[in-house]
Protein backbone atom coordinates (compact mmCIF):
# COMPACT_ATOMS: atom_id res chain seq x y z
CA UNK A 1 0.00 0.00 0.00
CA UNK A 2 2.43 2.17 0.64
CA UNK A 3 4.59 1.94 -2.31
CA UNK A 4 1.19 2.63 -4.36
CA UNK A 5 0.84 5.81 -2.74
CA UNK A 6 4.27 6.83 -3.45
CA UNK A 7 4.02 5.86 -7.20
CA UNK A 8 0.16 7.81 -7.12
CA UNK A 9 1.98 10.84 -5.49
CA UNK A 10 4.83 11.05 -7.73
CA UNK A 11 2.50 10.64 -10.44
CA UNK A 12 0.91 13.51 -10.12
CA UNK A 13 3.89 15.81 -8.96
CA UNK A 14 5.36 14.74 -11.86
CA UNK A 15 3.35 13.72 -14.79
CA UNK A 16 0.16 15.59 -13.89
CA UNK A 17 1.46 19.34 -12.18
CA UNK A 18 5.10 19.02 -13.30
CA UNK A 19 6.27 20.69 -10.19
CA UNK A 20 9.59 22.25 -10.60
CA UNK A 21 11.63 23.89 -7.76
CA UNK A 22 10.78 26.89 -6.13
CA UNK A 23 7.11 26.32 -6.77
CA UNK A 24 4.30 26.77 -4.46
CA UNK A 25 1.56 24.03 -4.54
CA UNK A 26 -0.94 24.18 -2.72
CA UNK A 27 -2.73 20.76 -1.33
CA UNK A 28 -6.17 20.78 -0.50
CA UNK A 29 -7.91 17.86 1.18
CA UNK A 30 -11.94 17.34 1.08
CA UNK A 31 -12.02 15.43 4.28
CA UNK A 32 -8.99 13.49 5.96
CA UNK A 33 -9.52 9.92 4.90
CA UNK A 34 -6.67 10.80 1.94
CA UNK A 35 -3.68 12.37 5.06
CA UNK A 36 -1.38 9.24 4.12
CA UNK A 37 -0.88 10.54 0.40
CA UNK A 38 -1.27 14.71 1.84
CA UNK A 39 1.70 13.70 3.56
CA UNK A 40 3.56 11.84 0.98
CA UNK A 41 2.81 15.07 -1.82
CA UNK A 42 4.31 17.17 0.99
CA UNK A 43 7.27 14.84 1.30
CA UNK A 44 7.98 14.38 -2.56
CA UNK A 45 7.42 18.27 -2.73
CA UNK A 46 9.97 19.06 -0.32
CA UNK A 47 12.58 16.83 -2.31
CA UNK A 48 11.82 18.14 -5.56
CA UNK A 49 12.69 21.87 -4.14
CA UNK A 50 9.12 23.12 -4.17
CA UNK A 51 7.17 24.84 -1.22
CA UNK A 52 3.72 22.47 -0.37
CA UNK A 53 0.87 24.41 1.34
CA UNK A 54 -2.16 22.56 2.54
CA UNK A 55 -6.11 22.81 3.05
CA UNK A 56 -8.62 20.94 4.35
CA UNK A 57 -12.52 21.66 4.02
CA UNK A 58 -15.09 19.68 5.29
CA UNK A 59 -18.27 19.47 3.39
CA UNK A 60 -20.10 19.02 6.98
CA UNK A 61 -18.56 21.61 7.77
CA UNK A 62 -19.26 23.59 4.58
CA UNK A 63 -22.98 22.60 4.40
CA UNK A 64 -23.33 24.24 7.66
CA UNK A 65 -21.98 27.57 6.23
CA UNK A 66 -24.02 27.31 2.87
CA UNK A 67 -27.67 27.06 5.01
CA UNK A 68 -28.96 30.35 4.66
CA UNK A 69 -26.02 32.33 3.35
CA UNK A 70 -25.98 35.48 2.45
CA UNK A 71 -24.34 36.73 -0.76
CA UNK A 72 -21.67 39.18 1.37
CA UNK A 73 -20.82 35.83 3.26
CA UNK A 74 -20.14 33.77 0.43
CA UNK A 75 -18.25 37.32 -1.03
CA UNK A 76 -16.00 37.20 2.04
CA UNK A 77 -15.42 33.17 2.25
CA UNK A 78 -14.24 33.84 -1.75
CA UNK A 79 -12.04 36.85 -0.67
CA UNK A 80 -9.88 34.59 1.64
CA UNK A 81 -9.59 31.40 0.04
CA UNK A 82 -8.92 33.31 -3.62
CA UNK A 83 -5.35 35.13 -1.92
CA UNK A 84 -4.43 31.53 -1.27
CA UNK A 85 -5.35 30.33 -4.57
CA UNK A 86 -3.44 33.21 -5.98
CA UNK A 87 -0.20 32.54 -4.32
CA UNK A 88 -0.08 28.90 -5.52
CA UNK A 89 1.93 27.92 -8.42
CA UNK A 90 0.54 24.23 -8.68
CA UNK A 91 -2.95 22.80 -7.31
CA UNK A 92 -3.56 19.18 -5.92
CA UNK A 93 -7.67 18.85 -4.84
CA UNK A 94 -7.71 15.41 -3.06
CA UNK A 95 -11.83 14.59 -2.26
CA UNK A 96 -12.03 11.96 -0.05
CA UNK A 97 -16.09 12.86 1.27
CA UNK A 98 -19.01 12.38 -1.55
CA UNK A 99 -20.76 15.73 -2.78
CA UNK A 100 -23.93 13.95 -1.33
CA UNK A 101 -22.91 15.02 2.21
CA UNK A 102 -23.83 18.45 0.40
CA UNK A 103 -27.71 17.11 0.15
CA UNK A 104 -29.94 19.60 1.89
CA UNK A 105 -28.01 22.88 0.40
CA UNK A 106 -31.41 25.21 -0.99
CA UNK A 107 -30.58 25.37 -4.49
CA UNK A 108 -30.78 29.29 -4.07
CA UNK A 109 -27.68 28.62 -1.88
CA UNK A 110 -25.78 26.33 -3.97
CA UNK A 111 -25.95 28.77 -7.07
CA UNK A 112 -25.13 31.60 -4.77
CA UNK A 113 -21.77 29.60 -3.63
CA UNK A 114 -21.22 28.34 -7.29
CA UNK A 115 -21.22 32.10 -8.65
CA UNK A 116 -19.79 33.99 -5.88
CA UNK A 117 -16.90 31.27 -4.79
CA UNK A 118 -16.62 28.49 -7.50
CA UNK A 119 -16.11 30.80 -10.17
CA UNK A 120 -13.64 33.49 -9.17
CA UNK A 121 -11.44 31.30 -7.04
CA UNK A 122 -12.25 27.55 -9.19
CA UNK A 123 -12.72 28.55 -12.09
CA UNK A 124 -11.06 31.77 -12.82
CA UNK A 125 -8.08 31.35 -10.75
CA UNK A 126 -7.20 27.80 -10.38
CA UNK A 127 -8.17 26.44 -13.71
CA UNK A 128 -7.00 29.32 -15.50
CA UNK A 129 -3.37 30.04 -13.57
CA UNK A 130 -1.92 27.15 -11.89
CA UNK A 131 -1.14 23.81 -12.67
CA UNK A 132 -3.82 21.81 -11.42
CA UNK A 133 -4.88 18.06 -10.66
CA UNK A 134 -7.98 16.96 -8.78
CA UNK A 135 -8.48 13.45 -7.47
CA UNK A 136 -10.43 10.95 -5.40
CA UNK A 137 -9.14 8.35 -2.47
CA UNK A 138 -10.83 5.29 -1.68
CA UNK A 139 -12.93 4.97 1.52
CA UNK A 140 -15.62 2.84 2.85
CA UNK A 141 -18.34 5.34 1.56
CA UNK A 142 -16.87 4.77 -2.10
CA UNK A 143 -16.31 1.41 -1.83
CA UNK A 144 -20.17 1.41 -0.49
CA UNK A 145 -21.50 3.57 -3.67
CA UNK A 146 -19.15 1.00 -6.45
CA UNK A 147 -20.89 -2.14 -4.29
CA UNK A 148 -17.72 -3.43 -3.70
CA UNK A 149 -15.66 -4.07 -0.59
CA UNK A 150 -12.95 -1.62 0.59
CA UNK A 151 -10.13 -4.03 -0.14
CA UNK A 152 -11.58 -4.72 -3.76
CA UNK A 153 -12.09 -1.23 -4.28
CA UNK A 154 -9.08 0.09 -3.07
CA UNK A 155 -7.22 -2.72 -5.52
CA UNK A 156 -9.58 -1.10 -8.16
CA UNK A 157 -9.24 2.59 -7.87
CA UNK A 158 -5.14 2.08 -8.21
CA UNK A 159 -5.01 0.43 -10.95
CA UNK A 160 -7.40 3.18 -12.46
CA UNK A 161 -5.50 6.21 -11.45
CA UNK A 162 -1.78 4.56 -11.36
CA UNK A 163 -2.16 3.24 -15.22
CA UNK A 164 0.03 4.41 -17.98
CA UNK A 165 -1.00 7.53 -19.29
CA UNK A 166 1.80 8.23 -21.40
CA UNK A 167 0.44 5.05 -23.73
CA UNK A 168 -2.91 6.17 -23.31
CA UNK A 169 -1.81 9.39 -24.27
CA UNK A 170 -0.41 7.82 -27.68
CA UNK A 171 -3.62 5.98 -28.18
CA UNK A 172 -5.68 9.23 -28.06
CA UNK A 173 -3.95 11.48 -30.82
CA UNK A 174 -5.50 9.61 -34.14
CA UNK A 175 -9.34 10.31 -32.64
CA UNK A 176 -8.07 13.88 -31.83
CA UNK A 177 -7.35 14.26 -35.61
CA UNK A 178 -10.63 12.37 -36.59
CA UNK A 179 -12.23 14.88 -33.90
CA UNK A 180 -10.46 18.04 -35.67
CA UNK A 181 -11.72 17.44 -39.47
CA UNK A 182 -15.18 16.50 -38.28
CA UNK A 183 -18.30 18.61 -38.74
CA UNK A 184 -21.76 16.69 -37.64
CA UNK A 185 -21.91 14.37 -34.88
CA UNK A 186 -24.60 12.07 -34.62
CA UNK A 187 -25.70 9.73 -31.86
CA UNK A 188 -27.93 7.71 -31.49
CA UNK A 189 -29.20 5.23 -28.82
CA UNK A 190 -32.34 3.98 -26.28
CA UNK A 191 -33.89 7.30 -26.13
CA UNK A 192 -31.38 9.05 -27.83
CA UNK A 193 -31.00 10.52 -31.73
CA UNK A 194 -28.67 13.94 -31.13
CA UNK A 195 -27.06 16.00 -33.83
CA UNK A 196 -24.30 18.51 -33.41
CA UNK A 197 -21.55 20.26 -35.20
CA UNK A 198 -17.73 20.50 -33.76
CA UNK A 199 -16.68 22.53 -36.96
CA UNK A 200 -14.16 24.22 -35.79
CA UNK A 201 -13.60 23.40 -32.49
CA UNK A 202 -10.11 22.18 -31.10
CA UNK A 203 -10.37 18.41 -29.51
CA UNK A 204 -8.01 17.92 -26.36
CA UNK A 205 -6.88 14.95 -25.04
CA UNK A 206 -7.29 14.57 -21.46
CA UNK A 207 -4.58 11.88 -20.08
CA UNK A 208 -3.56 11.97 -16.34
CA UNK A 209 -3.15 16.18 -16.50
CA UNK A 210 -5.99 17.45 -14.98
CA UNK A 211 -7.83 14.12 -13.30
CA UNK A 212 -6.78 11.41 -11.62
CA UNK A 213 -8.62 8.93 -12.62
CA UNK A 214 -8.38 10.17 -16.27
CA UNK A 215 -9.04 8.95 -20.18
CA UNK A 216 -11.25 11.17 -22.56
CA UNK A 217 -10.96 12.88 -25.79
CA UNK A 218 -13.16 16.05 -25.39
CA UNK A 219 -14.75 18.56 -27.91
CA UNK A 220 -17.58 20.31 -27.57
CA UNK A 221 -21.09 21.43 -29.65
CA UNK A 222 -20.80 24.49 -31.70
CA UNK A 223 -22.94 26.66 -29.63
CA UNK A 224 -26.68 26.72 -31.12
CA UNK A 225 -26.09 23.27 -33.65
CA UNK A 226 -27.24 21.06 -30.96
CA UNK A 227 -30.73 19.24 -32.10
CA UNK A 228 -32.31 16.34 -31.11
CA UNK A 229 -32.74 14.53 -27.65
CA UNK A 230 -31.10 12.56 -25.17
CA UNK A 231 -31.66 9.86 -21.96
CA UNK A 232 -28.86 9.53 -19.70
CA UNK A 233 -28.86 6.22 -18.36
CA UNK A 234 -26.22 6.82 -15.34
CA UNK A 235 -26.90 8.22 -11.91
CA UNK A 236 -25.94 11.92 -11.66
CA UNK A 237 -25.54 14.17 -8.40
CA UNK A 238 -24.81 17.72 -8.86
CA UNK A 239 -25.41 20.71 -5.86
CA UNK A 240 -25.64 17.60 -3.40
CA UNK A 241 -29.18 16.20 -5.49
CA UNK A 242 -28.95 12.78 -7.01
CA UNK A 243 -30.49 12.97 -10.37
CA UNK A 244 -31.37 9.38 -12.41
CA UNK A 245 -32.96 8.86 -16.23
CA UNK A 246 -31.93 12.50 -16.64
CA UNK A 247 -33.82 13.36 -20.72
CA UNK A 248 -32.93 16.40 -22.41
CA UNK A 249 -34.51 17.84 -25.63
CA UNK A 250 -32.56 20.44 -27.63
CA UNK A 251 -33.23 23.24 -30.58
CA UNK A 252 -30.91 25.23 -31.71
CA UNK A 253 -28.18 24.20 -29.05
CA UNK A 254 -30.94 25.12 -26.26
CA UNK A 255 -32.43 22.78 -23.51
CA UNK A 256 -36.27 23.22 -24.08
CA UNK A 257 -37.22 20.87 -22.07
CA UNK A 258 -35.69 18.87 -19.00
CA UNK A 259 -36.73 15.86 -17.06
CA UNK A 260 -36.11 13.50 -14.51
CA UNK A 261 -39.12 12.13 -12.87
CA UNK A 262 -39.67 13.32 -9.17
CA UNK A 263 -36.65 15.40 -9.35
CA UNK A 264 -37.80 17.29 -12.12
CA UNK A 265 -38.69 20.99 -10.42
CA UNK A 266 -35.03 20.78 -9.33
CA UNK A 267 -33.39 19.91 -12.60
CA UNK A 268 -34.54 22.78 -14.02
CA UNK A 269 -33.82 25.12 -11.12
CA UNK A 270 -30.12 24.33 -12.12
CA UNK A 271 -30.55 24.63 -15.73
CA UNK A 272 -32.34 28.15 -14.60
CA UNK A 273 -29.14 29.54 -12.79
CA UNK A 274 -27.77 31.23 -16.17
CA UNK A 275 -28.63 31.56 -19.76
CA UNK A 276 -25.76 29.62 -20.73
CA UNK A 277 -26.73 26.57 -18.35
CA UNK A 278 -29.12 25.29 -21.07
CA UNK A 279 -26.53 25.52 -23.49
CA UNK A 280 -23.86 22.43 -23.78
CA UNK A 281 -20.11 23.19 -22.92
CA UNK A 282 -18.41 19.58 -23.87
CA UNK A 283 -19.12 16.56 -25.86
CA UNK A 284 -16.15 14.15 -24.34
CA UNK A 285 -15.70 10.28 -25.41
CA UNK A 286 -14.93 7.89 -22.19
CA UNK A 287 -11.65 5.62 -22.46
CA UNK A 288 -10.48 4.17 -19.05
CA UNK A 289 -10.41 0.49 -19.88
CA UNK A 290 -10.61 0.13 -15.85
CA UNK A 291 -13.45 1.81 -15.26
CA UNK A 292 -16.94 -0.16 -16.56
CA UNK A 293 -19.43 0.76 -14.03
CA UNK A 294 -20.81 3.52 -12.93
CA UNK A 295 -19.88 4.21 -9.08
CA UNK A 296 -22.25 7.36 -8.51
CA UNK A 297 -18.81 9.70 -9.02
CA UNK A 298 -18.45 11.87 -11.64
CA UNK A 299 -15.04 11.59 -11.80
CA UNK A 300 -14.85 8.21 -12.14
CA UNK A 301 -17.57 7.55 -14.28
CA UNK A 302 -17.44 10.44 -17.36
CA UNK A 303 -13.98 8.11 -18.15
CA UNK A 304 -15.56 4.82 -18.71
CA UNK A 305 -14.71 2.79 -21.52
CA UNK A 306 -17.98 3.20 -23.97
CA UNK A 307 -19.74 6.23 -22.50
CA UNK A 308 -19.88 9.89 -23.98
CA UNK A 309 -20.72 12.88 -21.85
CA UNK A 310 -22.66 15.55 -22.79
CA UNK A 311 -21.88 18.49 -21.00
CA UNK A 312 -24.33 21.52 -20.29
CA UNK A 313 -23.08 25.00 -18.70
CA UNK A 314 -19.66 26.59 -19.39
CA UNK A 315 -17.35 25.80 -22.28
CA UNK A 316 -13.62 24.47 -21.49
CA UNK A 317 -10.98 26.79 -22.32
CA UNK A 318 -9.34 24.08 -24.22
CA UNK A 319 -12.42 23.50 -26.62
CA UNK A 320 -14.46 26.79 -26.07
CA UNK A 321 -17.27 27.62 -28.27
CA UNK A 322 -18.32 30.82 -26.51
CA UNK A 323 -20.40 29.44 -23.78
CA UNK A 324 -20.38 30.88 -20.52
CA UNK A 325 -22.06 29.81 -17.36
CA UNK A 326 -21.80 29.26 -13.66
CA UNK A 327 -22.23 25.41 -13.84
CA UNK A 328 -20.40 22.43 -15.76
CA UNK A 329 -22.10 19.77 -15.40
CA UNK A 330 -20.47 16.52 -16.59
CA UNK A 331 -23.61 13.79 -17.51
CA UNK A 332 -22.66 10.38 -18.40
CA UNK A 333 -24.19 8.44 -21.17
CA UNK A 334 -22.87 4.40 -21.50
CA UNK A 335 -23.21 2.72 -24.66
CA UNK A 336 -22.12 -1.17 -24.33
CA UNK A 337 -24.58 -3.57 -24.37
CA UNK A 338 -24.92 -3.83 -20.61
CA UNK A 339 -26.35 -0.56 -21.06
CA UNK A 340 -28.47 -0.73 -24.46
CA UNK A 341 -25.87 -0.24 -26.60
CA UNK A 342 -25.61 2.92 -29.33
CA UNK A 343 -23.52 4.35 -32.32
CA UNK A 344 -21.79 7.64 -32.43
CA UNK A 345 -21.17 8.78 -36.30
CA UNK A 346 -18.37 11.42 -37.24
CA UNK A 347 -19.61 13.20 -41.09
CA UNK A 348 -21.85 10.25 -41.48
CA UNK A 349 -19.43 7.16 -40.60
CA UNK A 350 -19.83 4.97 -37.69
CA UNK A 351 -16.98 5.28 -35.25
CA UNK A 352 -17.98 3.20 -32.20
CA UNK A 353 -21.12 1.15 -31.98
CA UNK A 354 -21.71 -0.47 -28.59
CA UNK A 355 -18.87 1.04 -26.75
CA UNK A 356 -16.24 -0.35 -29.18
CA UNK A 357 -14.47 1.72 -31.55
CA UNK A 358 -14.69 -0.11 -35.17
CA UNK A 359 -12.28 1.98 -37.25
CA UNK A 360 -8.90 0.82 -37.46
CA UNK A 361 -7.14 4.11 -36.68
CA UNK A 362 -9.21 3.86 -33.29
CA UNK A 363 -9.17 0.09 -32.46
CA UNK A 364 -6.17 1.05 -30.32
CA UNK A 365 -8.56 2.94 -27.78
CA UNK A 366 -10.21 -0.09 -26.75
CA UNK A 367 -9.80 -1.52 -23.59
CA UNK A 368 -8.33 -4.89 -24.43
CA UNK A 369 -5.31 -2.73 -26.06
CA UNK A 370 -5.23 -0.42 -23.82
CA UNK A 371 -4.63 -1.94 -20.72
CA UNK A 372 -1.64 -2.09 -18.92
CA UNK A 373 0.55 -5.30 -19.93
C-alpha cells in the first residue's frame, strides 16, 4: 500500500502538475480519509525543491456555512480562500467525502456559492493560472457507492489512477485528428438521436493532466447546432441532489425541455441559474479500460470505456465555443450492451457502436489494447 501511494503521489507531482523547484503548490484535502498521500505530496514536494501548502474543508462543515447564506458571506469566504489560490503555483484537490454530504443545500444557496466562490477562485483562478490536478481516495463510503468491498475497491481505484498515461496518451492522438476534421456528430441510442456540429472546435486529449482517474478525448457542440434529444442512463448528483434517467430535448443548441421524474422541479432550477446553463459546454468520449461501471462519481464515471458525456453550462478553455455559465455539469451516457448499446457517427461514418471503436485508426482505444501489460 504504501509503495502505491508513493508511485500515485509522484504521479501527479510529476506527470500531472510538473512541479519544478521553487514552486508553491498548494494541497487541498476534502475530508482526511486521503492524510497518508497529503503527507507523501508534501514529502515528494519538499525533495523536488518546491514549497507544499495545505487545506482541508469539510463538506459538513461547509454545508453548515451554505444554510442560509448570504451573498456578502459567500463574497467574504471567496475573498480569503482566492489570496491563497493566488499565491499557488501548482494545485492538488484530493476529495475523499461524496458531494452527497452536500444534500440539503437550498438550491438558491448552492448557485449563490457556485457564482460567488466556485467561479472566481475555481474557475477563474485555479483552472486558469496554476497547474492543477484533482483526485479521489478510496474509503468505505466509495467502496459502499461502487458495491464493492474496501479491499476490492481500493485494488480497483489504483489500478485506475496509477495506469500508464503516457500510452494512453499515444492511443488518443489519431481520434483527436478524426475529432479536428469532423463537422456533424450524430448519436444515437435507447432514447437518444442527437445532432451537433464540432466545426471548428479544437479536440483535447485529457490523459492523467488534470484528473486522476483520467481517459477522454473532449470537444464540444458548436454553440446553437445542438438538435435532437437525449436519456442519460447513469446516476448523476450535482449541488448535493442525485439525479437518475436524466432526458434532455434540444433546438438550436438550447435545452427546451428537461426531465427526470420526481426530481424534475429541481433539474430545471439548475438549468435556470444562467442563460448559458441550457446551453452544452463539452461533448467528451470515455476511455479508461478500468473503469466499466458507474460508481455514482463523476469523476470516475465520465472516463468509462464506452460512454460519452454531454456536458451543459460553461465551455472548457481548451475546446471553447463561446459558452459561458456558472455550472459544468459533466452527464454520463454508456453505450455497451450492458447498457443498451448505441452508435456515435463522425460526417456520417460509424466510429464506435456499442462502446467499441470499429475503425482501425481507433481500435487502439479499446480496452483490451489499452490496458496495462
Amino acid at each position: 500500500m504504501e509503495n502505491r501511494v508513493q508511485q500515485l503521489a509522484s504521479n501527479l507531482l510529476n506527470h500531472s502538475v510538473k512541479l519544478k523547484a521553487g514552486e508553491k503548490i498548494l494541497i487541498e484535502m476534502f475530508g482526511t480519509d486521503c492524510v497518508d498521500l497529503a503527507n507523501e505530496l508534501i514529502s515528494q514536494s519538499k525533495k523536488i525543491g518546491a514549497l507544499p501548502l495545505f487545506n482541508i474543508i469539510d463538506y459538513k462543515v461547509l454545508k453548515e456555512l451554505l444554510l442560509n447564506c448570504s451573498e456578502e458571506q459567500i463574497k467574504e469566504y471567496a475573498k480569503y480562500d482566492l489570496i491563497r489560490m493566488q499565491n499557488a503555483d501548482a494545485y492538488i484537490g484530493i476529495r475523499s467525502q461524496s458531494s452527497k454530504d452536500l444534500e440539503g443545500i437550498p438550491s438558491k444557496c448552492m448557485e449563490t456559492y457556485n457564482r460567488l466562490y466556485q467561479t472566481p477562485v475555481h474557475f477563474n483562478e485555479r483552472v486558469k493560472n496554476t497547474k492543477w490536478c484533482i483526485l479521489r481516495y478510496p474509503n468505505v463510503q466509495m467502496a459502499q457507492m461502487a458495491k464493492m468491498s474496501i479491499e476490492d475497491f481500493t485494488d480497483f481505484y489504483y489500478d485506475v489512477c496509477t495506469m500508464d498515461y503516457d500510452k494512453m496518451e499515444k492511443a488518443m492522438e489519431p481520434l483527436k485528428t478524426l475529432l479536428d476534421k469532423t463537422d456533424k456528430v450524430h448519436i444515437i441510442g435507447p432514447g437518444t438521436d442527437l445532432d451537433f456540429s464540432v466545426k471548428g472546435i479544437p479536440a483535447e486529449k485529457y490523459y492523467g493532466t488534470f484528473n486522476i482517474p483520467d481517459g477522454e478525448v473532449e470537444s464540444c457542440p458548436t454553440k446553437y447546432s445542438a438538435n435532437g434529444y437525449i436519456t442519460y442512463n447513469t446516476e448523476t448528483t450535482y449541488n448535493g441532489i442525485t439525479f437518475k434517467n436524466i432526458y434532455f430535448e434540444l433546438k438550436d443548441g438550447k435545452i427546451i425541455k428537461a426531465e427526470a421524474g420526481k426530481k424534475t422541479k429541481e433539474l430545471n432550477e439548475i438549468l435556470d441559474t444562467d442563460e448559458g446553463a441550457r446551453y452544452i459546454g463539452e461533448f467528451a468520449i470515455g476511455l479508461n479500460p478500468y473503469i466499466k461501471n458507474v460508481i455514482g462519481d463523476t469523476l470516475f464515471d465520465e472516463k468509462i470505456c464506452g460512454s460519452f458525456h454531454f456536458t451543459p453550462g460553461n465551455a472548457l478553455e481548451e475546446s471553447d465555443n463561446g459558452n459561458r455559465s456558472n455550472i459544468h455539469w459533466d452527464i454520463v451516457c454508456i453505450q455497451t450492451p450492458e447498457y443498451g448499446g448505441g452508435e456515435i457517427y463522425f460526417d456520417d461514418v460509424l466510429v464506435r457502436k456499442d462502446g467499441k471503436f470499429v475503425l482501425p485508426e481507433l481500435m487502439q482505444l479499446n480496452p483490451e489494447m489499452l490496458k496495462d501489460n
